[in-house]
Protein backbone atom coordinates (compact mmCIF):
# COMPACT_ATOMS: atom_id res chain seq x y z
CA UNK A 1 71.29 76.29 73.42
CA UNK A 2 72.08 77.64 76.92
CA UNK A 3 70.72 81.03 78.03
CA UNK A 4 72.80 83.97 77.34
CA UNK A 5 75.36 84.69 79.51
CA UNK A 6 77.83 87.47 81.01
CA UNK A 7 81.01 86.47 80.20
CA UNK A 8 82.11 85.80 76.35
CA UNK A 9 85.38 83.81 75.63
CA UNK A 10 88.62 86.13 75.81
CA UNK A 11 86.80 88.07 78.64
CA UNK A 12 89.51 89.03 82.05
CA UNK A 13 87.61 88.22 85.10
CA UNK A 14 87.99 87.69 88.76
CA UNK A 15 87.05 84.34 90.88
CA UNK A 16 84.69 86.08 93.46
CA UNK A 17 84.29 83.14 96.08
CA UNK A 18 86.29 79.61 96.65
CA UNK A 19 89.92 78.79 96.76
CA UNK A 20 90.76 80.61 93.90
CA UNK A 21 89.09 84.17 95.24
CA UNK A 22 90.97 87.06 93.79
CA UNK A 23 92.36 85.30 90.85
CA UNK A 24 92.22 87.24 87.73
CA UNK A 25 92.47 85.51 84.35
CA UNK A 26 91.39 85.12 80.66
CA UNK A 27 88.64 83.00 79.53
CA UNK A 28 89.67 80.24 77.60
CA UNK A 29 86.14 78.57 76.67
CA UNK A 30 82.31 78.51 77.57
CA UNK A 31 79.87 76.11 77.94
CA UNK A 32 76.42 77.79 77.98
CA UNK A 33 74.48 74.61 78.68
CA UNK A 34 76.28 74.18 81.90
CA UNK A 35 76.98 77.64 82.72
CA UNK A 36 80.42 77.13 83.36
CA UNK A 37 83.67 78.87 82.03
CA UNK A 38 87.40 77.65 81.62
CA UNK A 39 89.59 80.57 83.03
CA UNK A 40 93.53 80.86 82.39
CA UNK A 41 95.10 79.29 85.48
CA UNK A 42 92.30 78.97 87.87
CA UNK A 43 91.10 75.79 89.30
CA UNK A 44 93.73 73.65 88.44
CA UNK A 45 92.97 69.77 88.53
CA UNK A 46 95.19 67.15 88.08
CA UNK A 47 95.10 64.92 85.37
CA UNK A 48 96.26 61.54 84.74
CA UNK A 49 97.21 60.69 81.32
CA UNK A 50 97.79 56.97 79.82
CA UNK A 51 101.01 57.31 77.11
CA UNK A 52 99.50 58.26 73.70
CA UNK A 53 100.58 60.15 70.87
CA UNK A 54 101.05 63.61 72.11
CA UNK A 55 102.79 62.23 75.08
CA UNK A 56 104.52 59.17 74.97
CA UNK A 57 105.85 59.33 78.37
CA UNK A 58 102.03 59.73 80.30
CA UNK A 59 102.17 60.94 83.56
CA UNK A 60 99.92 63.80 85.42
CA UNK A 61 99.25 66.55 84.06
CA UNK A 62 98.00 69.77 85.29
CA UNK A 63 95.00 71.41 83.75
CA UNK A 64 92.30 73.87 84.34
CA UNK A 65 88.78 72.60 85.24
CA UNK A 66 85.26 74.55 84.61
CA UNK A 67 84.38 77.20 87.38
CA UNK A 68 80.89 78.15 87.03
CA UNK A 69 80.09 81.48 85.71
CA UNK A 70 78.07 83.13 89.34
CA UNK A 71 81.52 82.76 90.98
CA UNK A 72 83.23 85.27 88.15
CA UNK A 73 83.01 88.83 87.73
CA UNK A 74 84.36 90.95 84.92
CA UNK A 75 86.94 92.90 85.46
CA UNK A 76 86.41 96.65 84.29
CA UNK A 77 88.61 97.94 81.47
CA UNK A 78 89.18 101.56 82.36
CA UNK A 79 89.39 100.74 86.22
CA UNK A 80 90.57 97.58 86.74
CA UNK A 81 88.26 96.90 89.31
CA UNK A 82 85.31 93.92 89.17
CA UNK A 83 82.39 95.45 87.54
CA UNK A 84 78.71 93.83 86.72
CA UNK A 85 77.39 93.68 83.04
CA UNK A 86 74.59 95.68 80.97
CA UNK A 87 73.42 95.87 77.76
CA UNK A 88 71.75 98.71 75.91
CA UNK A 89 71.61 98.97 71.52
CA UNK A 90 74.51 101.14 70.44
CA UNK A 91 73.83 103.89 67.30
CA UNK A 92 73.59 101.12 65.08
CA UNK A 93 70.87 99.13 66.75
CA UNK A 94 73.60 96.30 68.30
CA UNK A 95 73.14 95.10 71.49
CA UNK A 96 76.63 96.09 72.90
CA UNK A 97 77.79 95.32 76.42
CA UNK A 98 78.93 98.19 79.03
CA UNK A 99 80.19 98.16 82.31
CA UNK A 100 77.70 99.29 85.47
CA UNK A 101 80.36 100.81 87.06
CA UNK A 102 82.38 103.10 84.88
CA UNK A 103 79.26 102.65 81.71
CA UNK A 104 82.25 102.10 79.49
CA UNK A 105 81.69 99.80 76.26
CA UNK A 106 83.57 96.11 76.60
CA UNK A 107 84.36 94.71 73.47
C-alpha cells in the first residue's frame, strides 16, 4: 500500500501549477502507489482506440490522464477557496479531516 494521502476519491480540487492551473474538478480515482489522482476534465490525453466491442467504429478518443497529487489542492467547502488538509480524532475517536483555513469538517 501507498502512504496516506490528502485527497480521497469524490474530493473537488484545484490544479495548482501546469497547463491546467485553476481548473477545478471532481476526483474520479486514486492511485496511492503512484501518488497520482484522475480529476474530472483535467489533463486530457488523446487516445487511440483499435475497433472493439464498445466501439466498433475506433477512432481517438479523449480521456483524462493521472495528475499527481502535489499539483492539487482541495477546495474548501464553506469558502470555496483552495485550502490545505488536517486531521484531528472527532468525539468518537475517528480520525476526521478539516480544513486549515476555515477548520471546517470535509466529509
Amino acid at each position: 500500500m501507498g502512504k496516506k494521502l490528502h485527497i480521497k476519491k469524490g474530493d473537488i480540487v484545484i490544479v495548482n501549477t501546469g497547463e491546467y492551473r485553476g481548473q477545478q474538478g471532481r476526483v474520479l480515482e486514486v492511485n496511492r502507489e503512484k501518488e497520482r489522482a484522475i480529476v474530472e476534465g483535467v489533463n486530457m490525453v488523446s487516445k487511440h482506440t483499435k475497433p472493439n466491442a464498445q466501439n466498433p467504429q475506433g477512432g481517438i478518443t479523449r480521456k483524462e490522464a493521472p495528475v499527481h497529487i502535489s499539483n492539487l489542492n482541495l477546495i474548501d467547502p464553506s469558502t470555496g477557496e483552495r485550502t490545505r488538509i488536517g486531521r484531528k480524532l472527532n468525539d468518537n475517536n475517528k480520525l476526521m479531516r478539516y480544513a486549515k483555513k476555515s477548520g471546517q469538517e470535509i466529509k
